[in-house]
Protein backbone atom coordinates (compact mmCIF):
# COMPACT_ATOMS: atom_id res chain seq x y z
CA UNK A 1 35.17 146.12 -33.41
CA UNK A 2 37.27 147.95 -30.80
CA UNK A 3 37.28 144.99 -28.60
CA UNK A 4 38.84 142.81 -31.12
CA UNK A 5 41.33 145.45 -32.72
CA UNK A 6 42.51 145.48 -28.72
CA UNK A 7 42.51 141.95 -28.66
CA UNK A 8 44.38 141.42 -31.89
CA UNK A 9 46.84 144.42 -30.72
CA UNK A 10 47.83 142.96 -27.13
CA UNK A 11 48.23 139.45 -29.54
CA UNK A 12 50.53 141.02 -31.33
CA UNK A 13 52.55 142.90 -29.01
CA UNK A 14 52.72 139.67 -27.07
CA UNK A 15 54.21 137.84 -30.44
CA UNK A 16 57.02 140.97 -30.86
CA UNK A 17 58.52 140.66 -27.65
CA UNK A 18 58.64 136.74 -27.85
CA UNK A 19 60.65 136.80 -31.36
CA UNK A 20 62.74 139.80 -29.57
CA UNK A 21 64.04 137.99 -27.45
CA UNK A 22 65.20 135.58 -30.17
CA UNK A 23 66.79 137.69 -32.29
CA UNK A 24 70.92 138.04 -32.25
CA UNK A 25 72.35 140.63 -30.23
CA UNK A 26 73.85 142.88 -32.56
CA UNK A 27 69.80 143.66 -33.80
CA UNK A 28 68.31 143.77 -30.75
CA UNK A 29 71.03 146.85 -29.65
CA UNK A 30 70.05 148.73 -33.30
CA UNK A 31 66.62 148.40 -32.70
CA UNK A 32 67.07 149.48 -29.06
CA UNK A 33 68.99 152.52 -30.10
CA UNK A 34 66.62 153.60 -32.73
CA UNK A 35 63.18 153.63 -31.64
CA UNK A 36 62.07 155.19 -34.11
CA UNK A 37 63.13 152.84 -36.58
CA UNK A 38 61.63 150.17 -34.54
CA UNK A 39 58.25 151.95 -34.42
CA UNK A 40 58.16 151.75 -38.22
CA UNK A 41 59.12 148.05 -38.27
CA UNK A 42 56.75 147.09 -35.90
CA UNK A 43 53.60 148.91 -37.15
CA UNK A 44 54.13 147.37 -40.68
CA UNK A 45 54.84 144.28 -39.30
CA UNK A 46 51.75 144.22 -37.30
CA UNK A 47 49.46 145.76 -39.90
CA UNK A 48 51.05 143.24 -42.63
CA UNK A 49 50.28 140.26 -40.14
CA UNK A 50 46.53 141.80 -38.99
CA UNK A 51 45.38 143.33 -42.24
CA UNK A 52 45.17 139.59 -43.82
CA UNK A 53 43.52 138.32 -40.85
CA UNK A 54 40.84 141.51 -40.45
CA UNK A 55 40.73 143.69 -43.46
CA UNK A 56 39.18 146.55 -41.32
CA UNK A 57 39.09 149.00 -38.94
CA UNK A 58 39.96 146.28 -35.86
CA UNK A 59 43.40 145.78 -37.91
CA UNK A 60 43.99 149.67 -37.66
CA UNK A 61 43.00 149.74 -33.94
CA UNK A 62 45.39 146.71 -33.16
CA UNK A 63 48.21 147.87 -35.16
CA UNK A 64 47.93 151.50 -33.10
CA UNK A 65 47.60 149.36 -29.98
CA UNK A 66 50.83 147.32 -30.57
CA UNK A 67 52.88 149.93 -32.03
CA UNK A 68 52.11 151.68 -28.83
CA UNK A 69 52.98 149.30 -26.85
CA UNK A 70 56.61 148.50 -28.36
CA UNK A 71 57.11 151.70 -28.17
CA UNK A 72 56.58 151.86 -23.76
CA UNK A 73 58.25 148.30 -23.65
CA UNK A 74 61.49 149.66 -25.49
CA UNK A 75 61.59 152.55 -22.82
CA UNK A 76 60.98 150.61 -19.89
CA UNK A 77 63.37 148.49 -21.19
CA UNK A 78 65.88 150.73 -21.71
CA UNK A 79 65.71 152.75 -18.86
CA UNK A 80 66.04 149.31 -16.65
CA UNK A 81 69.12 148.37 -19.04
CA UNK A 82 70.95 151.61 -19.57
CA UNK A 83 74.00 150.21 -20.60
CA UNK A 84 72.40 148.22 -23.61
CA UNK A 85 72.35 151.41 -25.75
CA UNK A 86 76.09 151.99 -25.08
CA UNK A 87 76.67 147.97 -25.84
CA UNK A 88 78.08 147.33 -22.91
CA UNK A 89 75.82 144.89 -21.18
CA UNK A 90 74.03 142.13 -22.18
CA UNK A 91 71.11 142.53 -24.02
């Protein structure tokens, strides 16, 4: 069960950051700004989207996984692109 809740969480993640980067500017700078916010989006996104496909504790593992894992990639991100939180450079 851990195995696949990892699985299903790096799936996940993986499927975030490819709609992110199709997604206008003007949301990807207020989710950039507010983490926090983006936390909460992306954990009931993910356990929305896993809880129909595994209705048990490999859902809650993935969705912990991938929440965690916005949450690094939004300050990596961030802290390569400083200027994105300002607006001032291209997102």
């Amino acid at each position: 069960m851990l195995m696949t809740g990892i699985i299903l969480g790096i799936l996940a993640w993986i499927s975030i950051l490819l709609t992110f980067r199709h997604i206008p500017t003007t949301i990807k700078r207020f989710l950039l700004r507010h983490h926090f916010l983006s936390d909460i989006l992306a954990s009931g996104f993910t356990l929305l989207v896993l809880g129909g496909i595994s209705q048990s504790i490999s859902s809650i593992i993935g969705t912990v996984l991938c929440t965690v894992l916005v949450e690094i990639t939004l300050v990596i991100y961030t802290s390569i692109k400083p200027g994105v939180v300002e607006g001032s450079a291209n997102v």
